[in-house]
Protein backbone atom coordinates (compact mmCIF):
# COMPACT_ATOMS: atom_id res chain seq x y z
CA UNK A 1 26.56 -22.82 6.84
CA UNK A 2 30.66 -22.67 5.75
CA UNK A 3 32.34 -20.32 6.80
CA UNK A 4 32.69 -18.56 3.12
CA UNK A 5 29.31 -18.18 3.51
CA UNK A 6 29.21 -16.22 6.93
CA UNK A 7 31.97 -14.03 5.93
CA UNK A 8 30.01 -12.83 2.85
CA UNK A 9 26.97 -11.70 5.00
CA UNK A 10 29.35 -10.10 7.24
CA UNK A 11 30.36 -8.16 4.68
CA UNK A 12 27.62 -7.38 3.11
CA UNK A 13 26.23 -5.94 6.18
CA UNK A 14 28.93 -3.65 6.70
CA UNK A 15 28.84 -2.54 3.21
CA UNK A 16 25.07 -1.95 3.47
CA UNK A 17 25.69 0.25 6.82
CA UNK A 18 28.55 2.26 5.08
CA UNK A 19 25.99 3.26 2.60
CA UNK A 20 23.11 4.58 5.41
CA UNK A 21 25.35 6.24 6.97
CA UNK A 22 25.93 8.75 4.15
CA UNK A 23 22.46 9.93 4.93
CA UNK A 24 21.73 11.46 7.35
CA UNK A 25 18.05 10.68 8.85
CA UNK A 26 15.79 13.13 9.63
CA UNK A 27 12.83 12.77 11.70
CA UNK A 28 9.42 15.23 11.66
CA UNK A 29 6.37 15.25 14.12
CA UNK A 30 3.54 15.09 12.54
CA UNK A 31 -0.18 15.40 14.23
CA UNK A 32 -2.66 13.65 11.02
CA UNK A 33 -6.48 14.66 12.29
CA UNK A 34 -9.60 14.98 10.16
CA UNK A 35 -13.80 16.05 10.40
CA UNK A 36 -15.18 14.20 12.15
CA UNK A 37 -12.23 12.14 14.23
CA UNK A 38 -12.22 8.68 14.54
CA UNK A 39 -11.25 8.04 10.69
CA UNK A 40 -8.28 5.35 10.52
CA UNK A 41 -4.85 6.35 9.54
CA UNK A 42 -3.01 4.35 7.31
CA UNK A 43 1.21 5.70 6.69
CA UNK A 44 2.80 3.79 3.88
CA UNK A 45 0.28 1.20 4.55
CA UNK A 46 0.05 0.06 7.91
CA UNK A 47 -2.32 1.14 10.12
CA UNK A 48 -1.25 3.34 13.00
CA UNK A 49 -4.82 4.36 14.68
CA UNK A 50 -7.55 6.62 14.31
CA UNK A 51 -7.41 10.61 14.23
CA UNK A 52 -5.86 12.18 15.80
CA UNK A 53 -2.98 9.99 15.39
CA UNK A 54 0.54 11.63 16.71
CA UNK A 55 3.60 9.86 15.00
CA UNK A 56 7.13 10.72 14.26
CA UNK A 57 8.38 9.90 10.76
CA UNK A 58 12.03 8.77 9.98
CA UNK A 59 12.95 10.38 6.53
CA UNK A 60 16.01 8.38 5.67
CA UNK A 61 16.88 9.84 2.42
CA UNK A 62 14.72 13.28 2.70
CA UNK A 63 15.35 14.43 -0.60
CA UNK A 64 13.74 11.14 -2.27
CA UNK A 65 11.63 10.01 0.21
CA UNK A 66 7.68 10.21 1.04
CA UNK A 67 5.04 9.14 3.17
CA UNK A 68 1.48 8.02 1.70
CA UNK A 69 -1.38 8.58 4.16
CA UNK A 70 -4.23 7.28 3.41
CA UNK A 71 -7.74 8.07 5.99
CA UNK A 72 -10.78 5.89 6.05
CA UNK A 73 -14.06 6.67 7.40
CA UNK A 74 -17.23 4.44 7.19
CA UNK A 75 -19.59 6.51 5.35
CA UNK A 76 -16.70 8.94 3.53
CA UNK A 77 -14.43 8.75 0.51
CA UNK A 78 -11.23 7.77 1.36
CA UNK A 79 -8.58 10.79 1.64
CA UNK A 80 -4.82 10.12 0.33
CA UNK A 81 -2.21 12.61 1.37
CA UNK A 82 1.81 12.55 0.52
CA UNK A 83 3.72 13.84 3.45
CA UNK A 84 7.73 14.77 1.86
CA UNK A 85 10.54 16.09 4.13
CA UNK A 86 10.41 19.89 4.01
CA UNK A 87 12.95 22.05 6.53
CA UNK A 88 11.73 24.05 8.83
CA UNK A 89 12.35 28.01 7.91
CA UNK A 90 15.29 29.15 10.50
């Protein structure tokens, strides 16, 4: 690589940083469980285990941003669920 080159990504890194850091992330326990356990969880995706499934989720622009879970038993219909960034009542 020239050196132009590495400069650029430097940058553009920083730039991309300076943007994130105007939002500030949020993060929310969430405990996904279903009847009968043992159904896999799916967030955004990816599979993360079977209920009951324990995860934190990051919520790095709250007001925008949501979490598809999807649960799959053998035997069931599938169940989709959107999990948004809500604050807690003070």
């Amino acid at each position: 690589m020239n050196r132009k080159t590495i400069i650029s990504m430097i940058l553009a890194a920083a730039m991309a940083t300076g943007v994130l850091a105007c939002y500030a992330a949020k993060k929310k326990q969430v405990i996904i469980n279903s009847e009968p356990q043992g159904a896999t969880v799916f967030i955004n995706g990816e599979v993360v285990g079977q209920t009951p499934v324990k995860r934190e989720l990051t919520f790095d622009k709250p007001e925008k941003q949501r979490y598809v879970i999807i649960l799959r038993k053998e035997g069931y219909r599938p169940q989709t669920r959107y999990h948004y960034y809500q604050d807690s009542p003070n």
